[in-house]
N, C-alpha and C. Protein backbone atom coordinates (compact mmCIF):
# COMPACT_ATOMS: atom_id res chain seq x y z
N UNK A 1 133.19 167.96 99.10
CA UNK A 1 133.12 167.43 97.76
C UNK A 1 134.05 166.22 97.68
N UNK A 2 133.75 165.06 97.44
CA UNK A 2 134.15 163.95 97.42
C UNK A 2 134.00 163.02 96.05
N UNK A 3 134.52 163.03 95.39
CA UNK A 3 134.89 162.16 94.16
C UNK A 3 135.07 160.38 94.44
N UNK A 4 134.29 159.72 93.47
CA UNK A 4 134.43 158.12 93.66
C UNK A 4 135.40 158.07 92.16
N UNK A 5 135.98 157.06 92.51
CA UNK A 5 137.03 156.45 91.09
C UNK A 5 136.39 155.31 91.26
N UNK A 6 136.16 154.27 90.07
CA UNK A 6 135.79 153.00 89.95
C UNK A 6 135.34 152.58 88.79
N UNK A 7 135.55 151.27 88.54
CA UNK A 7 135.48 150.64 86.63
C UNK A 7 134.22 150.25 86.97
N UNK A 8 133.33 150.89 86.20
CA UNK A 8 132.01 150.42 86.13
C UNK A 8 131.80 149.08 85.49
N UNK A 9 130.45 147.83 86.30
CA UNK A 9 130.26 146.74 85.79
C UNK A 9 129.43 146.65 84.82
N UNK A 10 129.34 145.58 84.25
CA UNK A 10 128.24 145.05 83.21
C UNK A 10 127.07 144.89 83.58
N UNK A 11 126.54 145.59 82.98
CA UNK A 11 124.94 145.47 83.21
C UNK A 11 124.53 143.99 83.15
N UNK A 12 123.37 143.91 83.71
CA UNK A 12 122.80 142.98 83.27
C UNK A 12 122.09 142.96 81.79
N UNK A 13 121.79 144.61 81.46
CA UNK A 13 120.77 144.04 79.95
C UNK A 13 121.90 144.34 78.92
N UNK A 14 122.65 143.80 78.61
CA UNK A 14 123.51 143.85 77.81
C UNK A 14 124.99 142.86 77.86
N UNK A 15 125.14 142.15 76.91
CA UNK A 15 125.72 141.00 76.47
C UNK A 15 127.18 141.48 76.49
N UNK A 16 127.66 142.37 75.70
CA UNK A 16 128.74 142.37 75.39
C UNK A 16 129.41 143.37 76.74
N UNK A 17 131.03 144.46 76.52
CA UNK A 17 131.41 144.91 77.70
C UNK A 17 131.77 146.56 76.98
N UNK A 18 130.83 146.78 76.74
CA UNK A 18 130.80 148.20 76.55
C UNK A 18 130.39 148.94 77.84
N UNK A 19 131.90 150.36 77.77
CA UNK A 19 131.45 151.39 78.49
C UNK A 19 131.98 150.51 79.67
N UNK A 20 132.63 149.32 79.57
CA UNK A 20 133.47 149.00 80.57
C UNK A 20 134.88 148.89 81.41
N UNK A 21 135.57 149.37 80.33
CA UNK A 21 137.19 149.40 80.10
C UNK A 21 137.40 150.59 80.86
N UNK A 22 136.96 151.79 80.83
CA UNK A 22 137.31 153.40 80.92
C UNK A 22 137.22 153.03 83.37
N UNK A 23 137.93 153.81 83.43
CA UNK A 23 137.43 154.49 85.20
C UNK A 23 136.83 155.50 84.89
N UNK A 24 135.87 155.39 85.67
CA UNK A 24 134.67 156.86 85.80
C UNK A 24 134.90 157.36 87.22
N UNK A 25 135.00 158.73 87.06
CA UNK A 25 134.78 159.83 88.23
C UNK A 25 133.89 160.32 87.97
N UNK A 26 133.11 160.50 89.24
CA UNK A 26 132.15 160.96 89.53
C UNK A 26 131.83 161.64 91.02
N UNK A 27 130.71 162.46 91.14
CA UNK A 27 131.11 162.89 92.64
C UNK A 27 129.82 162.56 93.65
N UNK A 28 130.08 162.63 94.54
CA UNK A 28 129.12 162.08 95.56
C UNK A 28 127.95 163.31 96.02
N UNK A 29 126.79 163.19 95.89
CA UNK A 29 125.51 163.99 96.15
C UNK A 29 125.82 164.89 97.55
N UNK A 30 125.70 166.51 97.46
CA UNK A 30 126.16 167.10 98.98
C UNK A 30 125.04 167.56 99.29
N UNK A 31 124.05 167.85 98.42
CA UNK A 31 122.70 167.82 98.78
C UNK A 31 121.57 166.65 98.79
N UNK A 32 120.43 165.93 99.44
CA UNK A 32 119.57 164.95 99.01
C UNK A 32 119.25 166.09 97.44
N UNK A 33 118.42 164.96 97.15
CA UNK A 33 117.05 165.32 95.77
C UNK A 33 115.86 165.77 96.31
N UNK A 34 115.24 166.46 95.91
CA UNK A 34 113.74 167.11 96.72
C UNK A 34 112.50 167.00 95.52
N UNK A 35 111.81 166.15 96.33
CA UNK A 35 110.80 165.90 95.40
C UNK A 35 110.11 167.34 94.69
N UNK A 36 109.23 167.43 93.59
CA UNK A 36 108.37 168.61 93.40
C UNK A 36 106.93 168.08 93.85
N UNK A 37 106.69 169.37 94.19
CA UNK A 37 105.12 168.78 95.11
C UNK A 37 104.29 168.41 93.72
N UNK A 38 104.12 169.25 93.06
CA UNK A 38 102.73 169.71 91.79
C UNK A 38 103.50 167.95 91.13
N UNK A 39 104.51 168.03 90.26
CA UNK A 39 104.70 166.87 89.01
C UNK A 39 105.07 165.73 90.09
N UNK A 40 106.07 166.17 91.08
CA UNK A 40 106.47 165.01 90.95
C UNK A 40 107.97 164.56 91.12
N UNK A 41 108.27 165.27 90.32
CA UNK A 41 109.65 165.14 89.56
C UNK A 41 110.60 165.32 90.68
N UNK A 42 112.20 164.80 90.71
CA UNK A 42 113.33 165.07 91.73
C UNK A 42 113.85 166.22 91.05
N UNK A 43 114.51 166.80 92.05
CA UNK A 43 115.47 168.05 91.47
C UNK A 43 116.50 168.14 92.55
N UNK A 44 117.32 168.76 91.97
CA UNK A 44 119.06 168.99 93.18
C UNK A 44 119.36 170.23 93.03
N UNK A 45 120.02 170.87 93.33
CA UNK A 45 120.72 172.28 93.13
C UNK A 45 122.09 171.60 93.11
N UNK A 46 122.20 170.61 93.16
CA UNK A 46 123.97 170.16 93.06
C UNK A 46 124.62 169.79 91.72
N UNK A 47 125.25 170.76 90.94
CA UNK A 47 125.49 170.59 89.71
C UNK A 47 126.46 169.57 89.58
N UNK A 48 126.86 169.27 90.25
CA UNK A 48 127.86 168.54 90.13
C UNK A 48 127.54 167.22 90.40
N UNK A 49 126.38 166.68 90.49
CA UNK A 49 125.80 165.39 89.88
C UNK A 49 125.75 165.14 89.07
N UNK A 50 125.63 166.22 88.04
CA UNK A 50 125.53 165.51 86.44
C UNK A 50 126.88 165.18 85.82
N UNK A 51 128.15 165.79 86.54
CA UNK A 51 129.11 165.70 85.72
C UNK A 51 129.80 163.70 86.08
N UNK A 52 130.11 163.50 84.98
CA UNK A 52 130.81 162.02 84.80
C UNK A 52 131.95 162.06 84.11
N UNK A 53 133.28 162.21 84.49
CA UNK A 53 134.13 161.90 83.76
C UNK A 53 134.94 160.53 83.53
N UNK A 54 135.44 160.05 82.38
CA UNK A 54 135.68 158.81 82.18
C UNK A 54 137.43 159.17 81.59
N UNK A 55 138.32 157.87 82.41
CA UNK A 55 139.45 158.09 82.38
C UNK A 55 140.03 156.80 81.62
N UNK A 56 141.05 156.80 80.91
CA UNK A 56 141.35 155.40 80.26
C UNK A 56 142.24 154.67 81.62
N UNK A 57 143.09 155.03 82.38
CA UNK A 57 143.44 154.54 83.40
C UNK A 57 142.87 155.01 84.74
N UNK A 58 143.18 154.05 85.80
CA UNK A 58 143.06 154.58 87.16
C UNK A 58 143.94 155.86 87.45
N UNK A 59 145.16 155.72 87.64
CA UNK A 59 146.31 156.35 87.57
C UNK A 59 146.36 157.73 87.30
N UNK A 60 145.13 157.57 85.92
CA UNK A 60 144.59 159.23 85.39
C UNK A 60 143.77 160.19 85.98
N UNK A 61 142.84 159.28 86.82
CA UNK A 61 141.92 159.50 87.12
C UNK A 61 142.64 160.02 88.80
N UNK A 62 142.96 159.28 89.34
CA UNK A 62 143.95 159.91 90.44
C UNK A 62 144.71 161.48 90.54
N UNK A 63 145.62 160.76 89.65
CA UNK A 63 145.96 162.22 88.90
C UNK A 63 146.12 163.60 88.72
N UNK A 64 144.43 163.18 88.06
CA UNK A 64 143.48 164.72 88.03
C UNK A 64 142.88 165.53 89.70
N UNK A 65 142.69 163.83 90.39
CA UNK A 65 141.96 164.44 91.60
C UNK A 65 143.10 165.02 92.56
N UNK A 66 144.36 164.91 92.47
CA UNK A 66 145.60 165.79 93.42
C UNK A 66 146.04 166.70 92.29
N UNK A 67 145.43 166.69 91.24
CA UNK A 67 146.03 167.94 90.47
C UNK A 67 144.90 169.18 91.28
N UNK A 68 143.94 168.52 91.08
CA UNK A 68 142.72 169.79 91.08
C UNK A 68 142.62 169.84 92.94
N UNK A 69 143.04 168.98 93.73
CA UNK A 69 142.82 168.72 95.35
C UNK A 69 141.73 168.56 95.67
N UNK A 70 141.09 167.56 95.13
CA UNK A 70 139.66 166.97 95.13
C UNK A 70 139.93 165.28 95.88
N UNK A 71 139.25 165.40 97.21
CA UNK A 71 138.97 164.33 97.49
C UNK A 71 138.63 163.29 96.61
N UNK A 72 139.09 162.25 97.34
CA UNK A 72 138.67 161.23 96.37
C UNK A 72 138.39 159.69 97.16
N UNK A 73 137.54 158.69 96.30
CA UNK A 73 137.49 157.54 97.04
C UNK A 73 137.91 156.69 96.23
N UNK A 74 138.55 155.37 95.98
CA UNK A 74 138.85 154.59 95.28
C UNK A 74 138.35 153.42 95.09
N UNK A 75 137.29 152.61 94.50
CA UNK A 75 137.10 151.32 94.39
C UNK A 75 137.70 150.73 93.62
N UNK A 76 138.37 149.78 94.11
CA UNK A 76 139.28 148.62 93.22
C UNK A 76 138.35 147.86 92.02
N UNK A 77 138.81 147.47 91.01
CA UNK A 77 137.16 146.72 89.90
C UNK A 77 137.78 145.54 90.59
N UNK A 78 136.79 144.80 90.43
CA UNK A 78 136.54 143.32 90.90
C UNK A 78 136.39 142.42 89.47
N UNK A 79 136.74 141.22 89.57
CA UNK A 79 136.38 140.02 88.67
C UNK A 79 136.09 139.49 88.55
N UNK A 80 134.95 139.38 87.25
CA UNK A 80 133.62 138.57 86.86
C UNK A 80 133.69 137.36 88.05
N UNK A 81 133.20 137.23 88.80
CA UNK A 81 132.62 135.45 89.68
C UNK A 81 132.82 134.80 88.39
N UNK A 82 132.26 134.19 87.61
CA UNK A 82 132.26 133.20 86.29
C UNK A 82 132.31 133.51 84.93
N UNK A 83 132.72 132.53 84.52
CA UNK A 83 133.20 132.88 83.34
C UNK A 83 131.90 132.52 82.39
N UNK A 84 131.53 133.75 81.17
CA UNK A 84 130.19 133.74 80.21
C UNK A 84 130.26 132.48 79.48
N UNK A 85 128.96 131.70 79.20
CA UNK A 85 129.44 130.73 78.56
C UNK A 85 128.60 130.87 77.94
N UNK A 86 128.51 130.29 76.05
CA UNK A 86 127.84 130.74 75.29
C UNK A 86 127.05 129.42 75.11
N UNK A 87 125.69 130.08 74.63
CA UNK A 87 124.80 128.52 74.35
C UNK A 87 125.21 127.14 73.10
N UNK A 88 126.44 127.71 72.28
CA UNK A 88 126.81 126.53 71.53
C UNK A 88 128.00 125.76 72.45
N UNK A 89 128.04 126.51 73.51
CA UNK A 89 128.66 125.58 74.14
C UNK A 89 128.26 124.24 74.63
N UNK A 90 127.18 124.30 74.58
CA UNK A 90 125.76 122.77 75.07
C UNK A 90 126.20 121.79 74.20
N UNK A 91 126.33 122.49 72.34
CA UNK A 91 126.74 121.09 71.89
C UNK A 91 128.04 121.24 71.32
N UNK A 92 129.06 121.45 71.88
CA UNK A 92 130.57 121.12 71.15
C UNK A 92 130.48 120.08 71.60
N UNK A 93 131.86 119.82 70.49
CA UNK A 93 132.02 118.20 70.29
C UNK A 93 133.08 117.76 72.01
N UNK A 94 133.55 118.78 71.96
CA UNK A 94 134.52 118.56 73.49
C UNK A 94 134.07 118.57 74.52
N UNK A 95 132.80 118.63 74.52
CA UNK A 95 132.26 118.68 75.93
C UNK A 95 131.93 117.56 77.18
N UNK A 96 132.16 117.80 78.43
CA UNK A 96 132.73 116.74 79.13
C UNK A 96 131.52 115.55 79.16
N UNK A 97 130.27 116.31 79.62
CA UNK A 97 129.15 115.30 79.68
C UNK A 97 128.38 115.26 78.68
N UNK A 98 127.64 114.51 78.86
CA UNK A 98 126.87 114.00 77.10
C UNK A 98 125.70 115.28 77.22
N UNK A 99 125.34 115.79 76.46
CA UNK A 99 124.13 116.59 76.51
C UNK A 99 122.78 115.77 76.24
N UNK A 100 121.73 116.07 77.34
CA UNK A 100 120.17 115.31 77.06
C UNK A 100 119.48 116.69 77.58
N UNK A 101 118.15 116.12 77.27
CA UNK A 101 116.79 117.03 77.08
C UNK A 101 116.32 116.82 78.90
């Protein structure tokens, strides 16, 4: 049983940074998923896929995993490549190059 720590990123379908601040633990699959023949559908016997816990720090989230002696993996969050720029940014008055069509 192996636990991931890591600040989840921004989606793509969504603008703002919700559900981004918190570290989420979560644990890593010890069984695959097995298809159902008849529907279709995946299924696990590993309950412990569904669980997600969300921590306000890393630190917390650590923490918990040598409180309880739960492996763990750590991903560091990474930072945005570029910075969002909003479409009235095209016409402020400060802007370096002239704006055309």
């Amino acid at each position: 049983m192996t636990a991931r720590i890591y600040k989840p990123a921004k989606t793509a379908m969504q603008s703002g940074f919700a559900k981004t601040k918190d570290w989420v633990l979560d644990f890593e699959p010890e069984e695959p998923r097995i298809v159902e023949p008849l529907m279709g559908w995946t299924s696990s016997s590993d309950m412990r896929q569904q669980v997600r816990l969300r921590f306000a720090s890393k630190d917390d989230a650590i923490a918990y995993c040598e409180r309880l002696a739960i492996a763990y993996q750590l991903f560091e969050a990474k930072q945005p490549a570029r910075r969002g720029i909003a479409y009235a940014d095209n016409f402020a008055f400060k802007r370096r190059d002239a704006w055309t069509h």
